[in-house]
Protein backbone atom coordinates (compact mmCIF):
# COMPACT_ATOMS: atom_id res chain seq x y z
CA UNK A 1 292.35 -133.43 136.44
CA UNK A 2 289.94 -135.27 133.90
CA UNK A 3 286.98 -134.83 136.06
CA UNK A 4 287.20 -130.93 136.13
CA UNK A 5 288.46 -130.72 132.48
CA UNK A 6 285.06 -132.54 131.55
CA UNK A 7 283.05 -130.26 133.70
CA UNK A 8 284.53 -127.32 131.60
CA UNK A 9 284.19 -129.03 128.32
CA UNK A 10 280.70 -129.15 129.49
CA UNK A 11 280.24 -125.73 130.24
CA UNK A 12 282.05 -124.25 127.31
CA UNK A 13 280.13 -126.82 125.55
CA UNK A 14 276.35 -125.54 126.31
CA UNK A 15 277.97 -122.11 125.90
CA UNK A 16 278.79 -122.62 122.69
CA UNK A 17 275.55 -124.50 122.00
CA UNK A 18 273.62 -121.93 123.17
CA UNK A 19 275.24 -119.26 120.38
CA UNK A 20 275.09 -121.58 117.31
CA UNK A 21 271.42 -122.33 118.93
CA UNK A 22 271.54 -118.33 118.75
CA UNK A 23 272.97 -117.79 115.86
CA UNK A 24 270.88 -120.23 113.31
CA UNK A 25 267.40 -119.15 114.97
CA UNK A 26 268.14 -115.08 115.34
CA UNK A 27 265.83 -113.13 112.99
CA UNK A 28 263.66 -115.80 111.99
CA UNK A 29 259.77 -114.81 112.45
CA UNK A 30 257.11 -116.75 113.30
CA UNK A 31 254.90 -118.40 110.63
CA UNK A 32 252.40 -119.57 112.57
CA UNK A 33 250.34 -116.29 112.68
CA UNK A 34 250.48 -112.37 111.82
CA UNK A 35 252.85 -109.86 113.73
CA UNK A 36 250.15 -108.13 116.18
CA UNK A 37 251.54 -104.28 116.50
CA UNK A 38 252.31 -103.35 120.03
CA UNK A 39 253.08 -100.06 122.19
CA UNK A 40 256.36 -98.68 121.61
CA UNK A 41 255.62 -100.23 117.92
CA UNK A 42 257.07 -97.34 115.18
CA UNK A 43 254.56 -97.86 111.75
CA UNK A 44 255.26 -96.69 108.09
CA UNK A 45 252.15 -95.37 106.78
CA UNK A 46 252.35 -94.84 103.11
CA UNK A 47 248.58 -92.82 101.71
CA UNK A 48 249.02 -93.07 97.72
CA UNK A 49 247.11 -89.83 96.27
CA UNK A 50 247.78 -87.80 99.29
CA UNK A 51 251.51 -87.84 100.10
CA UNK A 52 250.66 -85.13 103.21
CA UNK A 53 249.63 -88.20 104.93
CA UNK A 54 252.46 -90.20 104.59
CA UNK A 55 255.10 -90.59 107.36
CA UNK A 56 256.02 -92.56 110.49
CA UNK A 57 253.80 -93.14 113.54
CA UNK A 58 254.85 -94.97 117.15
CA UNK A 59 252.96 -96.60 118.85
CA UNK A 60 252.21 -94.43 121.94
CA UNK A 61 251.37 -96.62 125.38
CA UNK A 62 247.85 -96.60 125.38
CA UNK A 63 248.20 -98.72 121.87
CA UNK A 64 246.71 -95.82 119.78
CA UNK A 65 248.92 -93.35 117.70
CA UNK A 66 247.74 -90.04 116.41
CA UNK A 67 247.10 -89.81 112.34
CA UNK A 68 246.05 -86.35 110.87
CA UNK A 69 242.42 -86.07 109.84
CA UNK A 70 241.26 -89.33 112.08
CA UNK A 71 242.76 -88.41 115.45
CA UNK A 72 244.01 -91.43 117.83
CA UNK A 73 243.41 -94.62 116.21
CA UNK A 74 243.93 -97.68 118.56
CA UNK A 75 246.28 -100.06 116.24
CA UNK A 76 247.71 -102.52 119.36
CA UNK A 77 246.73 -106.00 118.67
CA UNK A 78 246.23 -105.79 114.97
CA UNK A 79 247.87 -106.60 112.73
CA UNK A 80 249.44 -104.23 109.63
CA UNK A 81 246.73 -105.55 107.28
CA UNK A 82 243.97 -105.08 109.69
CA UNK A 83 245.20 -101.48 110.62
CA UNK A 84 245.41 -100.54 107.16
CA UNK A 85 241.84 -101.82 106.43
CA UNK A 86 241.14 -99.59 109.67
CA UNK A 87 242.68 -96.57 107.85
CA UNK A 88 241.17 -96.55 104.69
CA UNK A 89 237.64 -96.87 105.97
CA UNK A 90 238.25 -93.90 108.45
CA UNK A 91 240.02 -92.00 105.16
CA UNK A 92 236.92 -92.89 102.76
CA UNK A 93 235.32 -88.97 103.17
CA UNK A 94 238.73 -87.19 103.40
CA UNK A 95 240.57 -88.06 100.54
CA UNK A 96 240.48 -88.68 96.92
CA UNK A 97 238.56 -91.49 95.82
CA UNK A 98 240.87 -94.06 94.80
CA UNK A 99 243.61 -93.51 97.02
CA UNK A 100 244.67 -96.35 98.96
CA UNK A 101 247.09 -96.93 102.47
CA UNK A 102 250.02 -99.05 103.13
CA UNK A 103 251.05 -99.70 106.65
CA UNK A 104 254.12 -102.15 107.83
CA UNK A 105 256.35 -102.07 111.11
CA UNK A 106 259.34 -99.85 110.67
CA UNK A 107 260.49 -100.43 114.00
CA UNK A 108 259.74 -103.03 116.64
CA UNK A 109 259.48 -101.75 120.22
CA UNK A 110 262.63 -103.27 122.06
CA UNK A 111 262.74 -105.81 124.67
CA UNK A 112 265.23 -105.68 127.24
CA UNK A 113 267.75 -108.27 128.55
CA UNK A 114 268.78 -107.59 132.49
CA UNK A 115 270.81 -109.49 135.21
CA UNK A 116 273.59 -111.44 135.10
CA UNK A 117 274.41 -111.09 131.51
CA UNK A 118 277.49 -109.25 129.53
CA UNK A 119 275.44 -106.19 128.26
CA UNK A 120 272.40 -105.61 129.85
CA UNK A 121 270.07 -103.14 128.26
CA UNK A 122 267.99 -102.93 125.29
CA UNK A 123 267.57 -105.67 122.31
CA UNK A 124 266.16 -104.50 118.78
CA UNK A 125 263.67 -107.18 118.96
CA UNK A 126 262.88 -109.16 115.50
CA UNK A 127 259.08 -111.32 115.21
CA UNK A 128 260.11 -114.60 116.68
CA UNK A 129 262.67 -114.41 118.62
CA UNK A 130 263.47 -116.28 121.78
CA UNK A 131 264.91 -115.76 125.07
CA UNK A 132 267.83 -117.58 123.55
CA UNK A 133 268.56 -114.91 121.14
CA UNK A 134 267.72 -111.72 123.21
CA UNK A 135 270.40 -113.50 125.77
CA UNK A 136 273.18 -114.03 123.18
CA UNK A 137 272.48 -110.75 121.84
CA UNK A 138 272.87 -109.20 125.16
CA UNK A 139 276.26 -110.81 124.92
CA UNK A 140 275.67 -114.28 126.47
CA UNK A 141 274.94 -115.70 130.41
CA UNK A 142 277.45 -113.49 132.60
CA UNK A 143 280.06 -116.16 134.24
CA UNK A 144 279.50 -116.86 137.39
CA UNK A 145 282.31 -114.97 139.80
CA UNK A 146 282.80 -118.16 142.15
CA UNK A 147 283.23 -120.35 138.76
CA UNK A 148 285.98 -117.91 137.49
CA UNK A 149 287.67 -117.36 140.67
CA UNK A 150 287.92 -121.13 141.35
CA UNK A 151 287.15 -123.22 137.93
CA UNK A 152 289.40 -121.30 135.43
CA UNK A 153 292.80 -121.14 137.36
CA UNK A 154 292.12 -125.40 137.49
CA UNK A 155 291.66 -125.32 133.91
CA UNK A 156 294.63 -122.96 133.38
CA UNK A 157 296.89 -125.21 135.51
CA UNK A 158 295.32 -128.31 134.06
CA UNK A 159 296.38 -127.41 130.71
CA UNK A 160 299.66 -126.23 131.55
CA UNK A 161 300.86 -129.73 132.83
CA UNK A 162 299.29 -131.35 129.86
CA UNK A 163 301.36 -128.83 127.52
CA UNK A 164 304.86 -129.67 129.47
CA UNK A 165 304.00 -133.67 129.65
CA UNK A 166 303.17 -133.54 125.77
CA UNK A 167 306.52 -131.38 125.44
CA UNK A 168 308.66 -133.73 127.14
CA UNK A 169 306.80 -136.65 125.05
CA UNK A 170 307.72 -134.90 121.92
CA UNK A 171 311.51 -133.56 123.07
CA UNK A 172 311.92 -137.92 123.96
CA UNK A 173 310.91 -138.56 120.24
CA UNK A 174 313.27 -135.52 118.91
CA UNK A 175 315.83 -137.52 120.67
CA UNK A 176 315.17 -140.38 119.22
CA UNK A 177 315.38 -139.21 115.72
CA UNK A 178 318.47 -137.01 116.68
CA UNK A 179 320.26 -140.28 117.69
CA UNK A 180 319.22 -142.08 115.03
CA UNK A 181 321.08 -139.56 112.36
CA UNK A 182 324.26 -139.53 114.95
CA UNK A 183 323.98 -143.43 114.17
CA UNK A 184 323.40 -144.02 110.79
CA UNK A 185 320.14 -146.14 111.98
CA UNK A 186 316.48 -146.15 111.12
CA UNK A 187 314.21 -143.91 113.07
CA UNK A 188 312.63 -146.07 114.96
CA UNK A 189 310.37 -144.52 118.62
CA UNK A 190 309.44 -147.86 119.66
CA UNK A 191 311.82 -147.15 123.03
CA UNK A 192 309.73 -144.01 123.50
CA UNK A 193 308.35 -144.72 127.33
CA UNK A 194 304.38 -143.51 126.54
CA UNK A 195 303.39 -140.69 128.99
CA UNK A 196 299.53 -142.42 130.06
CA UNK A 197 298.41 -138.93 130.79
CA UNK A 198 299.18 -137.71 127.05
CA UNK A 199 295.97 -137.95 124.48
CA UNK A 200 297.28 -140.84 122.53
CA UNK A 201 296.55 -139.22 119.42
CA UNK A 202 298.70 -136.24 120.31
CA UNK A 203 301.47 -138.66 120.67
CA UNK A 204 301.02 -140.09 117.47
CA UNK A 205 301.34 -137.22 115.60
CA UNK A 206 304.40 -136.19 117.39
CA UNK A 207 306.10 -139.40 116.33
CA UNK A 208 304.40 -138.97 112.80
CA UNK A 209 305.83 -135.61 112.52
CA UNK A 210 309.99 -136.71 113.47
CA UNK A 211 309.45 -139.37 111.06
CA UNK A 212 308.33 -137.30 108.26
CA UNK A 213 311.51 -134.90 109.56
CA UNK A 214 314.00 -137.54 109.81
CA UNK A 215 313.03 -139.09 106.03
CA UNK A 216 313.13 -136.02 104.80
CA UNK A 217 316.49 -134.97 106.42
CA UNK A 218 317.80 -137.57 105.24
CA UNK A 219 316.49 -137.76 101.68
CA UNK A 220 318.44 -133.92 101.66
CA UNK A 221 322.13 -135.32 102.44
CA UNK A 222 321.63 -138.12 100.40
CA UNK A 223 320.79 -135.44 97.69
CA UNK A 224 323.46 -133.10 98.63
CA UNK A 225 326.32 -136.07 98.73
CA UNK A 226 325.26 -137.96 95.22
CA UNK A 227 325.20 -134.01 93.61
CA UNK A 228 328.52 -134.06 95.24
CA UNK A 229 329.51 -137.21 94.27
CA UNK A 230 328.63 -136.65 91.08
CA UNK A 231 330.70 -133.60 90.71
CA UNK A 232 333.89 -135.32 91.85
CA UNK A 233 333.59 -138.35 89.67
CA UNK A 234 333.01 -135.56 86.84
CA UNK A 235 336.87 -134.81 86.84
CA UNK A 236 337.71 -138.07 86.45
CA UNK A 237 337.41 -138.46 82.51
CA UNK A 238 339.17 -134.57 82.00
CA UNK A 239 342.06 -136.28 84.90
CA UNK A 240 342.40 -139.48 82.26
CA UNK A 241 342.64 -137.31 79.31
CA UNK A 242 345.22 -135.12 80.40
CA UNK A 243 347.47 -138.22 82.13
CA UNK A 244 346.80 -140.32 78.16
CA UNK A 245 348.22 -136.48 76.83
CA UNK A 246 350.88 -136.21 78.91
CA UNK A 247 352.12 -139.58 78.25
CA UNK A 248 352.12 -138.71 74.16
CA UNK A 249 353.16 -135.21 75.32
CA UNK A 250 356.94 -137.05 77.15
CA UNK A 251 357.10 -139.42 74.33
CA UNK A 252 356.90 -137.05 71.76
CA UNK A 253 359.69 -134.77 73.96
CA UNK A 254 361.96 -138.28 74.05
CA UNK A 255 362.33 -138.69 70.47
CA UNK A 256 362.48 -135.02 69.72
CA UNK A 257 365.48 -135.02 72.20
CA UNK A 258 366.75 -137.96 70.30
CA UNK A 259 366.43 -136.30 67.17
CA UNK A 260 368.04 -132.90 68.07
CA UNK A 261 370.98 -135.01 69.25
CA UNK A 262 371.11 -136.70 65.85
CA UNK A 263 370.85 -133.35 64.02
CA UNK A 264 373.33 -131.79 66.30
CA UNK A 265 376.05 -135.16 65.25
CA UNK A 266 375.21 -134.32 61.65
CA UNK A 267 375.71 -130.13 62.25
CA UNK A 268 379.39 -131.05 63.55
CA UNK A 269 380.15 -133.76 60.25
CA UNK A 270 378.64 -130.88 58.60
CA UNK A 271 376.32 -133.15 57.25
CA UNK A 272 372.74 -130.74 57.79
CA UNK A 273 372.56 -126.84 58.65
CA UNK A 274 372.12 -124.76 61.30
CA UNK A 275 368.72 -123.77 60.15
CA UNK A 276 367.59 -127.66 60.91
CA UNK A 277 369.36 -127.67 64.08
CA UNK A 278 367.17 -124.96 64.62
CA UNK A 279 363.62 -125.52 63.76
CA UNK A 280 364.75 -129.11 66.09
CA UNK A 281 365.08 -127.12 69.39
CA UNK A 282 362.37 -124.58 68.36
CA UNK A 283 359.59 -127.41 68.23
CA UNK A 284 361.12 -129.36 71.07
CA UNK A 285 360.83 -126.06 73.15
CA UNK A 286 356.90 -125.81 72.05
CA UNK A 287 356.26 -129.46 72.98
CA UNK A 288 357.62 -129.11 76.45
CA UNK A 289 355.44 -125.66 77.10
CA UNK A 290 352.35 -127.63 75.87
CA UNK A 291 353.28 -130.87 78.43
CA UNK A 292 353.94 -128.12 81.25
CA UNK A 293 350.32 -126.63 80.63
CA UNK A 294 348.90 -130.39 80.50
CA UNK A 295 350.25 -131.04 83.87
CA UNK A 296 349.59 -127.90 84.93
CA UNK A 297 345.43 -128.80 83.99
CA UNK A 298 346.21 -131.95 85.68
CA UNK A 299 347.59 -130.11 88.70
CA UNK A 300 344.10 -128.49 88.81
CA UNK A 301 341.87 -130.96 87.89
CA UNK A 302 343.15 -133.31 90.28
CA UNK A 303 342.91 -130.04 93.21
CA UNK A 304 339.32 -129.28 92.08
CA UNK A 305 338.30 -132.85 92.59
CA UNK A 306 339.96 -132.86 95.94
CA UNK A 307 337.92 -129.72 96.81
CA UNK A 308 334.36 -131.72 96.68
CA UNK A 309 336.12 -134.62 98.13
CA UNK A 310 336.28 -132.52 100.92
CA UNK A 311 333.12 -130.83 100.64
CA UNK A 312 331.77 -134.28 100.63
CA UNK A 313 333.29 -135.95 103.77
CA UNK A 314 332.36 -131.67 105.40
CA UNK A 315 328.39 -132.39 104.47
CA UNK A 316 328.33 -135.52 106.71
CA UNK A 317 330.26 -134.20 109.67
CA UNK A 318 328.43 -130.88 109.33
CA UNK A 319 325.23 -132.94 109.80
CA UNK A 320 326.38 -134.67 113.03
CA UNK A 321 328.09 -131.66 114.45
CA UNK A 322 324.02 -130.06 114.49
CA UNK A 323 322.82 -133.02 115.11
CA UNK A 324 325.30 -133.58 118.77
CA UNK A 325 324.78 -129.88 119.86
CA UNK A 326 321.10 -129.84 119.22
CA UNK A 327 321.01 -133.34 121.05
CA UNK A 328 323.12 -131.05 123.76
CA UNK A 329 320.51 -128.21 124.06
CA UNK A 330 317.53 -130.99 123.89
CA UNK A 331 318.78 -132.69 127.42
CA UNK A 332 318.99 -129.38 128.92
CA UNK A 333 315.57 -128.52 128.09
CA UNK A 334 314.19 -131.23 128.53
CA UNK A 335 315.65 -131.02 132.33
CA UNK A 336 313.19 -127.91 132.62
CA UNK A 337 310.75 -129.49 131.77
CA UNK A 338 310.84 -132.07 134.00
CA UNK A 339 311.49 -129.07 136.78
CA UNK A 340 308.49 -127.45 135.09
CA UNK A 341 306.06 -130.53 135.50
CA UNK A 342 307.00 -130.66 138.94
CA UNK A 343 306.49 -127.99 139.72
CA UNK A 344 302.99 -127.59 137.75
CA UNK A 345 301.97 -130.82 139.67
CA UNK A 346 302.81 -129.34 143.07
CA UNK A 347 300.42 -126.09 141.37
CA UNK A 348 297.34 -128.04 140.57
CA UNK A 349 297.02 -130.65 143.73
CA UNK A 350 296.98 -127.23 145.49
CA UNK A 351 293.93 -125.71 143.33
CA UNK A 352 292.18 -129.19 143.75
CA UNK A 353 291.95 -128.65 147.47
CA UNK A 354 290.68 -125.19 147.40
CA UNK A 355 287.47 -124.43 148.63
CA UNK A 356 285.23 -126.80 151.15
CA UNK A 357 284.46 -128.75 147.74
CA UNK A 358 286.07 -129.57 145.12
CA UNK A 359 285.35 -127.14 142.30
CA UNK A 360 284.77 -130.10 139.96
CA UNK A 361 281.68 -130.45 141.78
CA UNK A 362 280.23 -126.99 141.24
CA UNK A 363 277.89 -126.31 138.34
CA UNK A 364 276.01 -123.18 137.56
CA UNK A 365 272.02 -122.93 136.82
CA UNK A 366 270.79 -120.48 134.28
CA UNK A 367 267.24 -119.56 134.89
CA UNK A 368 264.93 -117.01 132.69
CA UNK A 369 262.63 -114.46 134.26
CA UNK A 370 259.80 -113.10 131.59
CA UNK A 371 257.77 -109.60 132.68
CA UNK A 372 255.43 -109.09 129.92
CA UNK A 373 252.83 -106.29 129.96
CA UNK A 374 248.94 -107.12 129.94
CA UNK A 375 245.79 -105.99 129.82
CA UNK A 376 246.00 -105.79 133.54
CA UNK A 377 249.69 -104.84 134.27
CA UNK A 378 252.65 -106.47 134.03
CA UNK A 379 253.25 -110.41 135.22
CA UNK A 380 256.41 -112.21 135.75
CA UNK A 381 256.74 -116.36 134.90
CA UNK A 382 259.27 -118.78 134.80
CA UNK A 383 259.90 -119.69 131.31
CA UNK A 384 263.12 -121.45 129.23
CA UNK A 385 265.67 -120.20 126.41
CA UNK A 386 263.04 -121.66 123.69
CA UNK A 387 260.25 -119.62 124.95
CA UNK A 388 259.61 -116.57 122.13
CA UNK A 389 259.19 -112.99 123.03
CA UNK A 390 257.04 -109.47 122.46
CA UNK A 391 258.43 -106.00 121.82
CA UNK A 392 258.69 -104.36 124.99
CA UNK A 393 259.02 -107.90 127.03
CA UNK A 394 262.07 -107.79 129.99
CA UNK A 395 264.29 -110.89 130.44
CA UNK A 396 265.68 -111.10 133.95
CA UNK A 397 268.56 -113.91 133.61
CA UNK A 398 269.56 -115.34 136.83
CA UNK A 399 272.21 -117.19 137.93
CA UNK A 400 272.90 -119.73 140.92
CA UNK A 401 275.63 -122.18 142.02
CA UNK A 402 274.88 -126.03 142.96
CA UNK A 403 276.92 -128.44 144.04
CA UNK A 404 276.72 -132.43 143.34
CA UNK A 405 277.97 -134.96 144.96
CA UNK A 406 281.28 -136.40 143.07
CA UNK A 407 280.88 -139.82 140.84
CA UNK A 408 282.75 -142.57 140.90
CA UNK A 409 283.16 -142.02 137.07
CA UNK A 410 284.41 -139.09 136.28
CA UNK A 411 282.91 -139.21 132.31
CA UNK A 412 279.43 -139.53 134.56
CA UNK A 413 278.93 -135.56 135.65
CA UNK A 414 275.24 -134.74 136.56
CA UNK A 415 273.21 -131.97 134.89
């Protein structure tokens, strides 16, 4: 499984190479010398003091184009300066004195990209650029068909053990945490078994991520039961006050019993009126509604405290009620998995023994084709990605499969 997985790496890696290769080069022209105008070449002539003569001009296949006045005017080879130069000395007897020309390339003849790439066809083509741009312009090196056929379903199946092994790593650390809150203990994933096939650093972020859950899981009910704590032990000093009242509330009743009895033995000696016997009862009546609504704040006080008592001890069990039925659904999918792996396992030895060799040892060349037009028709050469290009240049890109024989090491693949 590592072997092939580093072939791909490999491939995807000079892929990628090749288009930041692409993509930090493309555009940039040459410095090292003039643009020479070619066939298929579109020019901007600009004549300042005659605007008749002004307008765009291509570059017909014989390397001349046709200007008004001066007839076909050969211009491939030269350069914009040297054509303008060109201009003005045919233009000295036909217009005013004093006029001058400006010539630059308004558009480059294309080149064109063909074979085994994504989008074969025509390139705008800028000064400078290499077969390694015209290629990733044409939308990169075609894949080859034996490569996807064989190389990406290994890859596929490669990866999709590796997910389910680092998913069963990772639901045996959940665990771990989830037992730890059932327990009351530290988190602790030292009993973790380590899965050898599982990038170690993958592994350690699993574990660094249920730690940083389980602290902060717990850091929340330890919030949520000193708020509630806090609430509860709240009623305790309103509870005290209205016990110290009631107290003063039934001593204060005692002595005004004692003292309507008194009045009531004077009333019959005739010794104090009725009016006294009166106002007597009428207060004692008061003071037993006002200890009736004191116990009756008690009465609630007491129930309201009782209330987050509850809602205390409920914060607790509601946390190890989720935490048992989430351990619950963990074990059953973490028996998948294990169904899954196998199963992915039995997947992948298969795809390993496909084909009369081992797709680990099949690599794919890349080879560049240049046709360029001369003097004396068109030649093809050999060339590499680094080699730079003319407008109207063709860039066959070919493709062929090679085997190698398989190393010992599998970190030690073979260009």
């Amino acid at each position: 499984m590592r072997r092939s997985a580093h072939i791909a790496r490999r491939l995807r890696g000079r892929l990628l190479g090749a288009w930041i290769t692409a993509g930090l080069a493309f555009g940039q022209a040459s410095a090292a010398e003039p643009y020479r105008i070619g066939p298929g070449d579109v020019l901007q002539i600009s004549i300042f003091g005659d605007a008749r003569l002004s307008g765009r001009f291509k570059v017909g296949p014989d390397g001349a184009i046709g200007f008004p006045l001066v007839g076909a005017l050969t211009v491939a080879g030269e350069t914009p300066a040297e054509v303008m130069r060109k201009l003005e000395a045919a233009l000295a007897e036909r217009i005013p004195k004093g006029s001058s020309a400006a010539v630059e390339v308004a558009e480059h003849a294309p080149i064109f990209v063909v074979g085994e790439v994504d989008k074969p066809g025509p390139v705008t083509f800028a000064p400078g650029m290499t077969v390694l741009e015209a290629v990733a312009s044409a939308g990169g090196p075609r894949r080859a068909r034996e490569a996807e056929r064989l190389l990406l379903p290994l890859i596929a199946a490669e990866q999709e053990l590796a997910d389910l092994r680092l998913a069963h790593f990772s639901g045996q650390v959940q665990r771990a945490r989830l037992v730890a809150e059932l327990e009351d203990k530290p988190f602790d994933a030292s009993g973790v078994p380590i899965d050898p096939l599982v990038a170690s650093d993958a592994m350690r972020r699993v574990i660094a991520a249920e730690a940083d859950l389980f602290e902060k899981r717990r850091a929340l009910l330890a919030g949520q039961e000193a708020a509630l704590r806090a609430q509860r032990d709240s009623y305790d000093p309103e509870i005290e006050s209205l016990t110290a009242g009631i107290a003063l509330y039934d001593e204060e009743v005692r002595l005004l019993a004692k003292e309507a009895d008194t009045q009531e033995g004077l009333l019959k000696k005739g010794l104090t009126v009725e009016s006294r016997m009166t106002a007597v009862r009428r207060e004692q009546a008061a003071l037993q509604r006002s200890l009736l609504e004191a116990r009756s704040y008690l009465a609630r006080a007491i129930q309201r405290k009782l209330e987050v008592q509850q809602r205390l001890d409920e914060a607790r069990q509601l946390r190890l009620r989720d935490d048992a039925a989430a351990l619950r659904d963990l074990d059953a999918a973490q028996a998948r998995i294990e169904r899954r792996i196998m199963s992915a396992a039995a997947t992948l030895d298969e795809l390993r023994q496909d084909g009369p060799a081992p797709v680990e040892q099949r690599l794919s060349a890349t080879t560049y084709l240049l046709i360029r037009r001369g003097a004396d028709g068109r030649r093809s050469s050999g060339v590499d990605e680094t080699a730079e290009l003319r407008p109207g240049d063709v860039v066959r890109v070919e493709r062929r499969t090679v085997f190698r024989a398989a190393a010992a090491d599998p970190g030690a693949a073979a260009e």
